[in-house]
PDB file of N, CA and C in Angstrom:
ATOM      1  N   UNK A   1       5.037  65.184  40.580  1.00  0.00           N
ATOM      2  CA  UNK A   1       5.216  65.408  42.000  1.00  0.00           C
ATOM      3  C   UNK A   1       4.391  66.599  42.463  1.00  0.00           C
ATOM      4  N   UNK A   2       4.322  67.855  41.726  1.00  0.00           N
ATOM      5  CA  UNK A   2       3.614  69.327  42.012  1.00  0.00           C
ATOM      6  C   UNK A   2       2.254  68.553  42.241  1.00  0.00           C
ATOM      7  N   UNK A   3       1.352  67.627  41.438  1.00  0.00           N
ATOM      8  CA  UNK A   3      -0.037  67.091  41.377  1.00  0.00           C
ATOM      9  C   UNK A   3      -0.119  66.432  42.576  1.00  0.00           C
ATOM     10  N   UNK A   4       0.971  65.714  43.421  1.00  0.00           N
ATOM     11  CA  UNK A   4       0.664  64.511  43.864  1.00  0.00           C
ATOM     12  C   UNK A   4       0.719  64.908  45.284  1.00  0.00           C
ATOM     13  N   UNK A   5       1.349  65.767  45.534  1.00  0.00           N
ATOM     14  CA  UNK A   5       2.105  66.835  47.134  1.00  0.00           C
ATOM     15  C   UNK A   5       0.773  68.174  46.726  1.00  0.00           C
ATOM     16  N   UNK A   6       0.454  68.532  45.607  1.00  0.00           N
ATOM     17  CA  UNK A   6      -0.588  69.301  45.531  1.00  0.00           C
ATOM     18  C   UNK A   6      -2.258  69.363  45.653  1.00  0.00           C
ATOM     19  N   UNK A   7      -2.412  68.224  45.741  1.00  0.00           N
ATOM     20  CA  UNK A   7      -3.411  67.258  45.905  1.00  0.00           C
ATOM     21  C   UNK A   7      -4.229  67.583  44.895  1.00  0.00           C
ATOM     22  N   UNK A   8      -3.271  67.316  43.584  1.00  0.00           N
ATOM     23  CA  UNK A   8      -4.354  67.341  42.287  1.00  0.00           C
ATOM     24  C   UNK A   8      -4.941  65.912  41.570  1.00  0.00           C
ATOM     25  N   UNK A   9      -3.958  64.661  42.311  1.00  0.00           N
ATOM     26  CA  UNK A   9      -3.990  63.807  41.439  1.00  0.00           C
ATOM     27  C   UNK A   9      -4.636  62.030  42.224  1.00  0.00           C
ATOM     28  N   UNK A  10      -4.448  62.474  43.610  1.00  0.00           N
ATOM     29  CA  UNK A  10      -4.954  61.397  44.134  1.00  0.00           C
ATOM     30  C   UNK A  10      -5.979  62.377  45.410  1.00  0.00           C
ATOM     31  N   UNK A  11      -6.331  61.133  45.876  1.00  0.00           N
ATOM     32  CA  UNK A  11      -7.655  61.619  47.115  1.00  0.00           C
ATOM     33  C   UNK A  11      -7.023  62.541  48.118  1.00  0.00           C
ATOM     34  N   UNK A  12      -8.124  63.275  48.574  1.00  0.00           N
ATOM     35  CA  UNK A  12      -7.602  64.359  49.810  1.00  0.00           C
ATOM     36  C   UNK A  12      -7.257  63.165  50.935  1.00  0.00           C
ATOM     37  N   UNK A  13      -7.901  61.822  51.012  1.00  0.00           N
ATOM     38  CA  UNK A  13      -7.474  60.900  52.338  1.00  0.00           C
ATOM     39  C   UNK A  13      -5.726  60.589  51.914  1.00  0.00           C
ATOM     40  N   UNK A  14      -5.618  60.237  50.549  1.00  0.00           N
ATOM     41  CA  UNK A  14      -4.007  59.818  50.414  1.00  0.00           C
ATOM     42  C   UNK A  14      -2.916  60.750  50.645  1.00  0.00           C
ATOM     43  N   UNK A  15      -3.500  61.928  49.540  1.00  0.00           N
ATOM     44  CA  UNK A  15      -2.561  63.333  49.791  1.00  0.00           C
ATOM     45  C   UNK A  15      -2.054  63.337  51.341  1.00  0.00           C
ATOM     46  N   UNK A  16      -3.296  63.397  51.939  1.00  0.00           N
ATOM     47  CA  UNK A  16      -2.606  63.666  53.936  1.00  0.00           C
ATOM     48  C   UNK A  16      -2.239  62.591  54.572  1.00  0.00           C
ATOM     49  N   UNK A  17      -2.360  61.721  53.747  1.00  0.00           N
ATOM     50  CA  UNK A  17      -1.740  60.562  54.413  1.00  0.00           C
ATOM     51  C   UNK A  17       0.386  60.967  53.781  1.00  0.00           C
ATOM     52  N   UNK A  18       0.112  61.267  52.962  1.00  0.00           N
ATOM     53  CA  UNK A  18       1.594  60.892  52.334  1.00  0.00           C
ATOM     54  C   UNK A  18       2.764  62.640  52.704  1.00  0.00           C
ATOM     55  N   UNK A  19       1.563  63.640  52.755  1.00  0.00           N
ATOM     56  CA  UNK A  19       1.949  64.991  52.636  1.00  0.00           C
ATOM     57  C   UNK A  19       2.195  65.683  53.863  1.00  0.00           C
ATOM     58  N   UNK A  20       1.030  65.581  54.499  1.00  0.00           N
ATOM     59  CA  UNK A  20       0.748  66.384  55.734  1.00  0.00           C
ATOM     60  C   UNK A  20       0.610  65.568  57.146  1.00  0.00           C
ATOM     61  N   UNK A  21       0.265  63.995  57.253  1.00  0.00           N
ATOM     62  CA  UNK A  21       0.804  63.116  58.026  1.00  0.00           C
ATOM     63  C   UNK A  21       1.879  62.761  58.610  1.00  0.00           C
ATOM     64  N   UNK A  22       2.945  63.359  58.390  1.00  0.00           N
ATOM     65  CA  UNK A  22       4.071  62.752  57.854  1.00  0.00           C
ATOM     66  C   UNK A  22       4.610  62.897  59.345  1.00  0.00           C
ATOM     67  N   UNK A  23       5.464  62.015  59.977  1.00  0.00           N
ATOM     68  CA  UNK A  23       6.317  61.456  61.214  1.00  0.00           C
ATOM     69  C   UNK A  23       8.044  61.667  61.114  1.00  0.00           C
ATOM     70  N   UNK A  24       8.362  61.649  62.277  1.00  0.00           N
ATOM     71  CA  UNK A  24       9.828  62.508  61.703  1.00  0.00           C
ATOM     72  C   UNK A  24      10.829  60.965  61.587  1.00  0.00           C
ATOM     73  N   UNK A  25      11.650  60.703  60.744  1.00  0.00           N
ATOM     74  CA  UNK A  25      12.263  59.596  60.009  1.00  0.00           C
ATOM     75  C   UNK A  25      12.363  58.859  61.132  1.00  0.00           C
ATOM     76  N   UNK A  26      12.173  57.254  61.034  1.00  0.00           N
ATOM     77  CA  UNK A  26      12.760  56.435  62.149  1.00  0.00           C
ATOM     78  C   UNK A  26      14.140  56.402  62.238  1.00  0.00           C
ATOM     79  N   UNK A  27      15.164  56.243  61.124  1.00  0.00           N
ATOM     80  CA  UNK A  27      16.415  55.903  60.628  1.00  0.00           C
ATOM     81  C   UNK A  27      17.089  57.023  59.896  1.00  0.00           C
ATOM     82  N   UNK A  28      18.126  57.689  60.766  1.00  0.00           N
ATOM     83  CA  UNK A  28      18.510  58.801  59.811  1.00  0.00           C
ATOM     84  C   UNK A  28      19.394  58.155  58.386  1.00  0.00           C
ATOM     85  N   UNK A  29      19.228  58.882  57.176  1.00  0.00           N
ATOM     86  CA  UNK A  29      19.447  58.035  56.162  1.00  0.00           C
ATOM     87  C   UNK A  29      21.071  58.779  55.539  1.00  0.00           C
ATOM     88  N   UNK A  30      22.131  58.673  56.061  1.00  0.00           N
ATOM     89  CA  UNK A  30      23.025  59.484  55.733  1.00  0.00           C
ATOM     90  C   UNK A  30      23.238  60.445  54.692  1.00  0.00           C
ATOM     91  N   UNK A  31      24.081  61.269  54.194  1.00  0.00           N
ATOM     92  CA  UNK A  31      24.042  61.785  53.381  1.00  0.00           C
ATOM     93  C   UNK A  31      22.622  62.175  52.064  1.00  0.00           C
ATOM     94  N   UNK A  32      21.888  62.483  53.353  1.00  0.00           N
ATOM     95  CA  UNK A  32      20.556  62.937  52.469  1.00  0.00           C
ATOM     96  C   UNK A  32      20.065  64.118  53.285  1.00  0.00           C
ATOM     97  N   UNK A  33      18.929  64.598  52.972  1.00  0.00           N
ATOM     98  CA  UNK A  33      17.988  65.778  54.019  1.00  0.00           C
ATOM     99  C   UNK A  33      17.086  65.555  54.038  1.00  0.00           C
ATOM    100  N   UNK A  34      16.120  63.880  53.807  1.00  0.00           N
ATOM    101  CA  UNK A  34      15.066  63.496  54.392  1.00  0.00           C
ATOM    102  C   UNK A  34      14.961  63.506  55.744  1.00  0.00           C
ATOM    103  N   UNK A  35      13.853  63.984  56.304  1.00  0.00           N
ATOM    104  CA  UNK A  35      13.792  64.282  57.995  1.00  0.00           C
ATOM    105  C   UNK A  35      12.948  63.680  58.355  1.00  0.00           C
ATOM    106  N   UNK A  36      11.368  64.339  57.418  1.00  0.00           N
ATOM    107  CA  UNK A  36       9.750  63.559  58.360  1.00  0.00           C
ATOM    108  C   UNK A  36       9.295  62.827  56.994  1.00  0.00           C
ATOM    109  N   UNK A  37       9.225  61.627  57.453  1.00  0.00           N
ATOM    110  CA  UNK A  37       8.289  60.905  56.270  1.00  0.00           C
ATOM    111  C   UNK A  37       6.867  61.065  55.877  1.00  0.00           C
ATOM    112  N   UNK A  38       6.283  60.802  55.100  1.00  0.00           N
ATOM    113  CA  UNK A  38       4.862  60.784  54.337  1.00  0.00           C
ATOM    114  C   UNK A  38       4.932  59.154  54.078  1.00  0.00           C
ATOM    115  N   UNK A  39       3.834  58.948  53.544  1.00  0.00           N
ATOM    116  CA  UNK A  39       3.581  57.309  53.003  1.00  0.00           C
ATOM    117  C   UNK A  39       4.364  57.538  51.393  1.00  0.00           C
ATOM    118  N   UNK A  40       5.601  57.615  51.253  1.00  0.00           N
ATOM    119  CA  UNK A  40       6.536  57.784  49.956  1.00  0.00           C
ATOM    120  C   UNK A  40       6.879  59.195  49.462  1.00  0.00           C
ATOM    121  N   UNK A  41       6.318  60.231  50.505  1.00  0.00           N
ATOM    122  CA  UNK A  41       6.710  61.491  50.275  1.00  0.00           C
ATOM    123  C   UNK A  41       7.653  61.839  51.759  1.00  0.00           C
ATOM    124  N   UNK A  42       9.124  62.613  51.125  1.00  0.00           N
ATOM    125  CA  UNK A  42       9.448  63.042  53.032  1.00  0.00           C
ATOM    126  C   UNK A  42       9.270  64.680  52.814  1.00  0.00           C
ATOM    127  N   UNK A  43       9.599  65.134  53.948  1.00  0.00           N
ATOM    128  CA  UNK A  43       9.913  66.681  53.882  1.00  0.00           C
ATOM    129  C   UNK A  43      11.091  66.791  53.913  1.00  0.00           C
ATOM    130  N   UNK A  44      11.957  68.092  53.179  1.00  0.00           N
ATOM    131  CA  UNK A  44      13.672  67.901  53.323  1.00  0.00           C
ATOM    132  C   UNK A  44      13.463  69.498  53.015  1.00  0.00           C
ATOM    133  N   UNK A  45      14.621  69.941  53.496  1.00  0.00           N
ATOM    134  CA  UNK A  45      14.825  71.852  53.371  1.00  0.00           C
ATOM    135  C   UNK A  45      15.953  71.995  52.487  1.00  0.00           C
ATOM    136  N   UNK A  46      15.612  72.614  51.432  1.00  0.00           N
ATOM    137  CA  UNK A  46      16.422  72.915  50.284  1.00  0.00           C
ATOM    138  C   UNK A  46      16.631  74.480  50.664  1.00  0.00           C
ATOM    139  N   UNK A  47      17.560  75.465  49.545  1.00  0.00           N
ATOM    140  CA  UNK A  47      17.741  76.785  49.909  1.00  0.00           C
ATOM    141  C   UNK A  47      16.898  77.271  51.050  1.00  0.00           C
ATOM    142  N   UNK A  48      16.306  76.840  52.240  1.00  0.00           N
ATOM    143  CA  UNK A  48      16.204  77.267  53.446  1.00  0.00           C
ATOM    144  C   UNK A  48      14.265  76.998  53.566  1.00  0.00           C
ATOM    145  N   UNK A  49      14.173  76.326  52.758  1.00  0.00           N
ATOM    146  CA  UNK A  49      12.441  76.138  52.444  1.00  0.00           C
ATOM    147  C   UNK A  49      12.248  74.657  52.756  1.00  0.00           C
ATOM    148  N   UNK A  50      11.352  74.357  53.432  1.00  0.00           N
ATOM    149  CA  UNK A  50      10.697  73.002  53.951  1.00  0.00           C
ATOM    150  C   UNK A  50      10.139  72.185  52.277  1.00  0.00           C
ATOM    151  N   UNK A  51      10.013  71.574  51.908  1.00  0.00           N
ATOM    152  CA  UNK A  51       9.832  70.743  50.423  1.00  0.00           C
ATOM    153  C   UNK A  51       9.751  69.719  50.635  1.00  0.00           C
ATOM    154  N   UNK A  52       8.920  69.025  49.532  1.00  0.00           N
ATOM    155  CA  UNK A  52       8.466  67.600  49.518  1.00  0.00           C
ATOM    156  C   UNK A  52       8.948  66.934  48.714  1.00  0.00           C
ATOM    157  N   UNK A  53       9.157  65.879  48.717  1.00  0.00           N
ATOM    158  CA  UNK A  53      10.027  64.889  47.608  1.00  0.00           C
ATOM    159  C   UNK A  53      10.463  63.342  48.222  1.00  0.00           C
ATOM    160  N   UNK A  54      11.650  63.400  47.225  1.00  0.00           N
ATOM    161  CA  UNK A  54      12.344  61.858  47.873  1.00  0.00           C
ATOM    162  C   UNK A  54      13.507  62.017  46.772  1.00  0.00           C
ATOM    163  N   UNK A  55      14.264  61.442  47.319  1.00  0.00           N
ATOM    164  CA  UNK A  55      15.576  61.043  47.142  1.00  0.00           C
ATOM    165  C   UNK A  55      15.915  60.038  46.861  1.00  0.00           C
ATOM    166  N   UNK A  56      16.999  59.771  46.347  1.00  0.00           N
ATOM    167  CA  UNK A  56      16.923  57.668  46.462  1.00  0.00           C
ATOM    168  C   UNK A  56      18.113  57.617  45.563  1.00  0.00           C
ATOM    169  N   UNK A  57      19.013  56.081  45.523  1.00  0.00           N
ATOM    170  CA  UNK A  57      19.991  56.266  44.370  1.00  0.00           C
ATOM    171  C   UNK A  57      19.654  54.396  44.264  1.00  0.00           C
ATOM    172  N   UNK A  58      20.319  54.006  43.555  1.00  0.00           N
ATOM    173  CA  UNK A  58      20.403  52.597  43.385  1.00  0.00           C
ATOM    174  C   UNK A  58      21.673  52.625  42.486  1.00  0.00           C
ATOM    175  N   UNK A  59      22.450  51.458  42.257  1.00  0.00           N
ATOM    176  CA  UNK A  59      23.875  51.269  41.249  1.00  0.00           C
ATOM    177  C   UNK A  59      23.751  52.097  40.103  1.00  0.00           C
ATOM    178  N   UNK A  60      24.585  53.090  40.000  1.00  0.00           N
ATOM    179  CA  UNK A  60      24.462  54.202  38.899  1.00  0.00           C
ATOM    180  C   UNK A  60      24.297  54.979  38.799  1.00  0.00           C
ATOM    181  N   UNK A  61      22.698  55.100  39.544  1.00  0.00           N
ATOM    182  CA  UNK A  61      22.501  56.324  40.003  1.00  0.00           C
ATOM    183  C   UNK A  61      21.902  57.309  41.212  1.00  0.00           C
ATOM    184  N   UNK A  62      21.756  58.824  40.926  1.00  0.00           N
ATOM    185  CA  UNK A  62      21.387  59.280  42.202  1.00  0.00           C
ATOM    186  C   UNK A  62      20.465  59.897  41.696  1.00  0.00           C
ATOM    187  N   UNK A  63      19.112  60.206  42.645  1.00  0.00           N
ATOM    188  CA  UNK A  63      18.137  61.370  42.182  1.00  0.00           C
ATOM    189  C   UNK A  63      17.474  62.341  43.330  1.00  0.00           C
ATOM    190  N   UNK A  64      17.509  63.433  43.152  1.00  0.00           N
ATOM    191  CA  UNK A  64      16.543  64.406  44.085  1.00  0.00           C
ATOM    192  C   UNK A  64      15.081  64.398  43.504  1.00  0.00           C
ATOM    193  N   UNK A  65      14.466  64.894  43.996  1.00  0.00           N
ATOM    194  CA  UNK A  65      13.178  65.364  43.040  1.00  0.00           C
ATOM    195  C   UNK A  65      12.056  66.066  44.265  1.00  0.00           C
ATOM    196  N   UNK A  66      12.141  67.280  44.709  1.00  0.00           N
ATOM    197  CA  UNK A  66      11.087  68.178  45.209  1.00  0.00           C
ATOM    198  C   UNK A  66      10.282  68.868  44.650  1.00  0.00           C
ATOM    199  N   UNK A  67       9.321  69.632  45.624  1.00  0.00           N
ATOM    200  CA  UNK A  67       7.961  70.280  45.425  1.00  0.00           C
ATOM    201  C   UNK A  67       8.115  71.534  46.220  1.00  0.00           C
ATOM    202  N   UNK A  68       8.354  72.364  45.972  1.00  0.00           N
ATOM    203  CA  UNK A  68       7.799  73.771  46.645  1.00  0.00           C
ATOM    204  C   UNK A  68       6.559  74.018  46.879  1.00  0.00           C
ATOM    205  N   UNK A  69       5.565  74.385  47.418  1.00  0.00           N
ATOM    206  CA  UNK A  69       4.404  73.693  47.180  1.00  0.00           C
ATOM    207  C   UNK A  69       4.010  75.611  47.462  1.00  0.00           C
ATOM    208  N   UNK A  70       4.340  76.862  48.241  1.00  0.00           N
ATOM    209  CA  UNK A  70       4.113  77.886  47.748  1.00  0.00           C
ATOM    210  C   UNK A  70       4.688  78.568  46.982  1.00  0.00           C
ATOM    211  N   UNK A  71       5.998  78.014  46.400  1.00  0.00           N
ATOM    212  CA  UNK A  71       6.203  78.479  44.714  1.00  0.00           C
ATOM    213  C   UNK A  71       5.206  77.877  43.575  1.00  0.00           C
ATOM    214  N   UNK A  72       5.090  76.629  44.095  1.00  0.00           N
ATOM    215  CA  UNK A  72       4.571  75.730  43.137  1.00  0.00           C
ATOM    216  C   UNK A  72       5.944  75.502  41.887  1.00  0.00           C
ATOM    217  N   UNK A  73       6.668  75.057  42.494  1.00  0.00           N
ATOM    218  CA  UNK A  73       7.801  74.689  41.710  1.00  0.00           C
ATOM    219  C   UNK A  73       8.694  73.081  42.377  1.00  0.00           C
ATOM    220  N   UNK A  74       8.475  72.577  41.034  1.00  0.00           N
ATOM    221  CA  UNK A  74       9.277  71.490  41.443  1.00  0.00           C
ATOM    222  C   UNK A  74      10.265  70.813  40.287  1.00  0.00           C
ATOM    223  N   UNK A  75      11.219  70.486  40.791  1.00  0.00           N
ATOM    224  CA  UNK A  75      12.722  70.184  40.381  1.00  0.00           C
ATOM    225  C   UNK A  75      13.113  68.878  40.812  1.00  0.00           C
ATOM    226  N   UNK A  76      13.738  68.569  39.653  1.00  0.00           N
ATOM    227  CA  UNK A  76      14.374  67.037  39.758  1.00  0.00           C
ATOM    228  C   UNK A  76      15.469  66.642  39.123  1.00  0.00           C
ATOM    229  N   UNK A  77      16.836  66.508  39.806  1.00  0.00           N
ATOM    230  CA  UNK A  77      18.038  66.464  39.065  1.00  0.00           C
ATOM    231  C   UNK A  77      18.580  65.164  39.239  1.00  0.00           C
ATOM    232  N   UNK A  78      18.806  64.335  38.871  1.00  0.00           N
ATOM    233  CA  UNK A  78      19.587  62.652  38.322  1.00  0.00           C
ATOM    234  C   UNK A  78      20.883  62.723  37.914  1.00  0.00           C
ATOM    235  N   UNK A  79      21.642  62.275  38.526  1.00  0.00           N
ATOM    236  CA  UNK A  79      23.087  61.930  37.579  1.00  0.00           C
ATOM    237  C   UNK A  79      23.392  60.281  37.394  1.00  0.00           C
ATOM    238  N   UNK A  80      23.804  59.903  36.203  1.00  0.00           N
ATOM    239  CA  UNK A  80      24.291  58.646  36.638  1.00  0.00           C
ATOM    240  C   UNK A  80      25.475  58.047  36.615  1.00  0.00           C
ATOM    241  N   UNK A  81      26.253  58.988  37.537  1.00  0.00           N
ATOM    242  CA  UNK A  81      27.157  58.228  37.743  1.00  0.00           C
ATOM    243  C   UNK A  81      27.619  58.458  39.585  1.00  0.00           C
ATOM    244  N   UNK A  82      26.702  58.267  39.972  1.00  0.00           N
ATOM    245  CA  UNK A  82      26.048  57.363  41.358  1.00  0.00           C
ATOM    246  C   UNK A  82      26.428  56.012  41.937  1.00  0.00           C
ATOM    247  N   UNK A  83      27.055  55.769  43.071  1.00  0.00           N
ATOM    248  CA  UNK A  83      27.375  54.425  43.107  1.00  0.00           C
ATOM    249  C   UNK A  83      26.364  53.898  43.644  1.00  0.00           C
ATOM    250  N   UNK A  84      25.224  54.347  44.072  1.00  0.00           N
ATOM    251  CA  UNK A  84      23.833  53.484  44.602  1.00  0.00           C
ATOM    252  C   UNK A  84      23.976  53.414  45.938  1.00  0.00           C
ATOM    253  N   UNK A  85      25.366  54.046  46.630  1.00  0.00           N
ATOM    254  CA  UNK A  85      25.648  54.066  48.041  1.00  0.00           C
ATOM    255  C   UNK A  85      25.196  55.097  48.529  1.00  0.00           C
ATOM    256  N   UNK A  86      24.168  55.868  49.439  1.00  0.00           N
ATOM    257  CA  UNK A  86      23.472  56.514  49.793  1.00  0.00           C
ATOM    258  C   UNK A  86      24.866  57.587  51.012  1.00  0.00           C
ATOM    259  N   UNK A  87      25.931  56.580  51.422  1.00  0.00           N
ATOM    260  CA  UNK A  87      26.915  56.994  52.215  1.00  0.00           C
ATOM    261  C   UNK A  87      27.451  58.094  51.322  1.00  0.00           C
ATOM    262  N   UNK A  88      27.691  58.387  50.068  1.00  0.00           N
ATOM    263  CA  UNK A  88      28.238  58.619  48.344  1.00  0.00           C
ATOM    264  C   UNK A  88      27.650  59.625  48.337  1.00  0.00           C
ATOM    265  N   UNK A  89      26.267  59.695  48.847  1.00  0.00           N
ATOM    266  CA  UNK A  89      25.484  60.800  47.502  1.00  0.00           C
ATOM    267  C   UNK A  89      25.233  62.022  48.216  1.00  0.00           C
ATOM    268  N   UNK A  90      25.551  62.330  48.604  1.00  0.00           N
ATOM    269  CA  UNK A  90      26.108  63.722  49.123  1.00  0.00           C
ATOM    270  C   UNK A  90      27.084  64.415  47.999  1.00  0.00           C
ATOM    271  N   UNK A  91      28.618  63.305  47.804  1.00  0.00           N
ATOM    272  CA  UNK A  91      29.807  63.825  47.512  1.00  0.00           C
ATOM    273  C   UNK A  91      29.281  63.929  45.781  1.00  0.00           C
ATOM    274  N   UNK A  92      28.416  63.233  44.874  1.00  0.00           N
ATOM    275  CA  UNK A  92      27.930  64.097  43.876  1.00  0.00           C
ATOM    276  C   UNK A  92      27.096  65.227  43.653  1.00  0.00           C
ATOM    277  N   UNK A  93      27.366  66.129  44.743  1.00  0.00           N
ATOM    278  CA  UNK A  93      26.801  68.392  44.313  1.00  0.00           C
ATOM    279  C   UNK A  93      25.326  67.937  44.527  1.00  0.00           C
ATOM    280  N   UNK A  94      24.307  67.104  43.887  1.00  0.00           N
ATOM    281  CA  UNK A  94      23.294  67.405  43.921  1.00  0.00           C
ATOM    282  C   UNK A  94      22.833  68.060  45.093  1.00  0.00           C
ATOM    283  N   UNK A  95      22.599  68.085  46.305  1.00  0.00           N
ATOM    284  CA  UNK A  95      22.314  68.900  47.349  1.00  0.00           C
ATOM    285  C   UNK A  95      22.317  70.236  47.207  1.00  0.00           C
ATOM    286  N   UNK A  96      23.911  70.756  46.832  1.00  0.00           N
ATOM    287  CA  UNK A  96      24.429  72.403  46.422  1.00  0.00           C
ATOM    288  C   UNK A  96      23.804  73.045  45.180  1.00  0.00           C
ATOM    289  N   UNK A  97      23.338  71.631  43.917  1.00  0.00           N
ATOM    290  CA  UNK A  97      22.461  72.346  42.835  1.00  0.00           C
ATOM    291  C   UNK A  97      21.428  72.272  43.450  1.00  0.00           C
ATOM    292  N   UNK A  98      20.898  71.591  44.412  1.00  0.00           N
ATOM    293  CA  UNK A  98      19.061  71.971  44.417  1.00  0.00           C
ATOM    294  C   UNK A  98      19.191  73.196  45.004  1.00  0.00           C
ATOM    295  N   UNK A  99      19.570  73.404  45.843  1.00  0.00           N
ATOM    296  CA  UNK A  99      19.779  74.389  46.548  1.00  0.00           C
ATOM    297  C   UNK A  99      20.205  76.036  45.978  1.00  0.00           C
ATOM    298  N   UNK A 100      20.692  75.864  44.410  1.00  0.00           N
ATOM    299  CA  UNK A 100      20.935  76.783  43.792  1.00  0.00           C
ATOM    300  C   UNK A 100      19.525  76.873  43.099  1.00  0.00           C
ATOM    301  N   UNK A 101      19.324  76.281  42.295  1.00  0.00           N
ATOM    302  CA  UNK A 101      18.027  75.978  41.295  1.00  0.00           C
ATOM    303  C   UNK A 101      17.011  76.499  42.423  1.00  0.00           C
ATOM    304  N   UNK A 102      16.164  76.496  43.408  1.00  0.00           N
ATOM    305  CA  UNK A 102      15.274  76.786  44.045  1.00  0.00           C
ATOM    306  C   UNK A 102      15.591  78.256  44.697  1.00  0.00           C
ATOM    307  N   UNK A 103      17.008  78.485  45.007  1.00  0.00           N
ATOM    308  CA  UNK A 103      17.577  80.055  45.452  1.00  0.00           C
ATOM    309  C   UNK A 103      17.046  80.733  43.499  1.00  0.00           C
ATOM    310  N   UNK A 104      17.911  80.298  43.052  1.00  0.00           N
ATOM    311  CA  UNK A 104      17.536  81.268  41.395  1.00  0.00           C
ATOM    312  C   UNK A 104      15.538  81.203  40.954  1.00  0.00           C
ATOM    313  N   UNK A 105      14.749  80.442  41.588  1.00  0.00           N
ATOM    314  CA  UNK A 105      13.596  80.220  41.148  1.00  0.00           C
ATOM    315  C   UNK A 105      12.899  80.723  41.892  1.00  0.00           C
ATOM    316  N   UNK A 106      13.424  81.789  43.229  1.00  0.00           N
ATOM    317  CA  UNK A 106      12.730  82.227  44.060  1.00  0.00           C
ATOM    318  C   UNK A 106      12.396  83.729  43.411  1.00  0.00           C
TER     319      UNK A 106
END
């Protein structure tokens, strides 16, 4: 994710298409902090910092996964025991750990 939001790993046209393009969500997606989309990247504010990533759960499980992009730090926490209900994934902490993990990494 640091390569891909960093524009180490694909073209400067994709990077800004997915990174710095990005439109503010059509559909608010409950219990998440995706706001402005990218082409598969959104922006979401963790311990009080704008970050790039995505979120997502499916049956089982749940995942965060951001980019700090002037720490240059990025974090990705999974649990699986996720009901794949996006209404849900709030009430498993991940939000309160990213939010710790990026406060302690500052």
């Amino acid at each position: 994710l640091g390569a891909v939001v960093g524009g180490g790993l694909l073209s400067p046209a994709l990077t800004a298409e997915m990174v710095d393009r990005r439109r503010p969500g059509g559909v608010e997606t409950p219990g998440t902090r995706m706001r402005e989309a990218g082409a598969g990247v959104w922006a979401m504010e963790y311990a009080g910092r704008m970050v790039f990533g995505h979120q997502g759960s499916m049956p089982g499980y749940v995942t965060v996964m951001v980019h700090d992009r002037p720490a240059g730090l990025t974090a990705a926490l999974t649990t699986n025991t996720g009901s794949g209900n996006r209404l849900s994934f709030f009430a498993f902490g991940l939000h309160e750990v990213m939010d710790a993990v990026l406060t302690a990494a500052a």
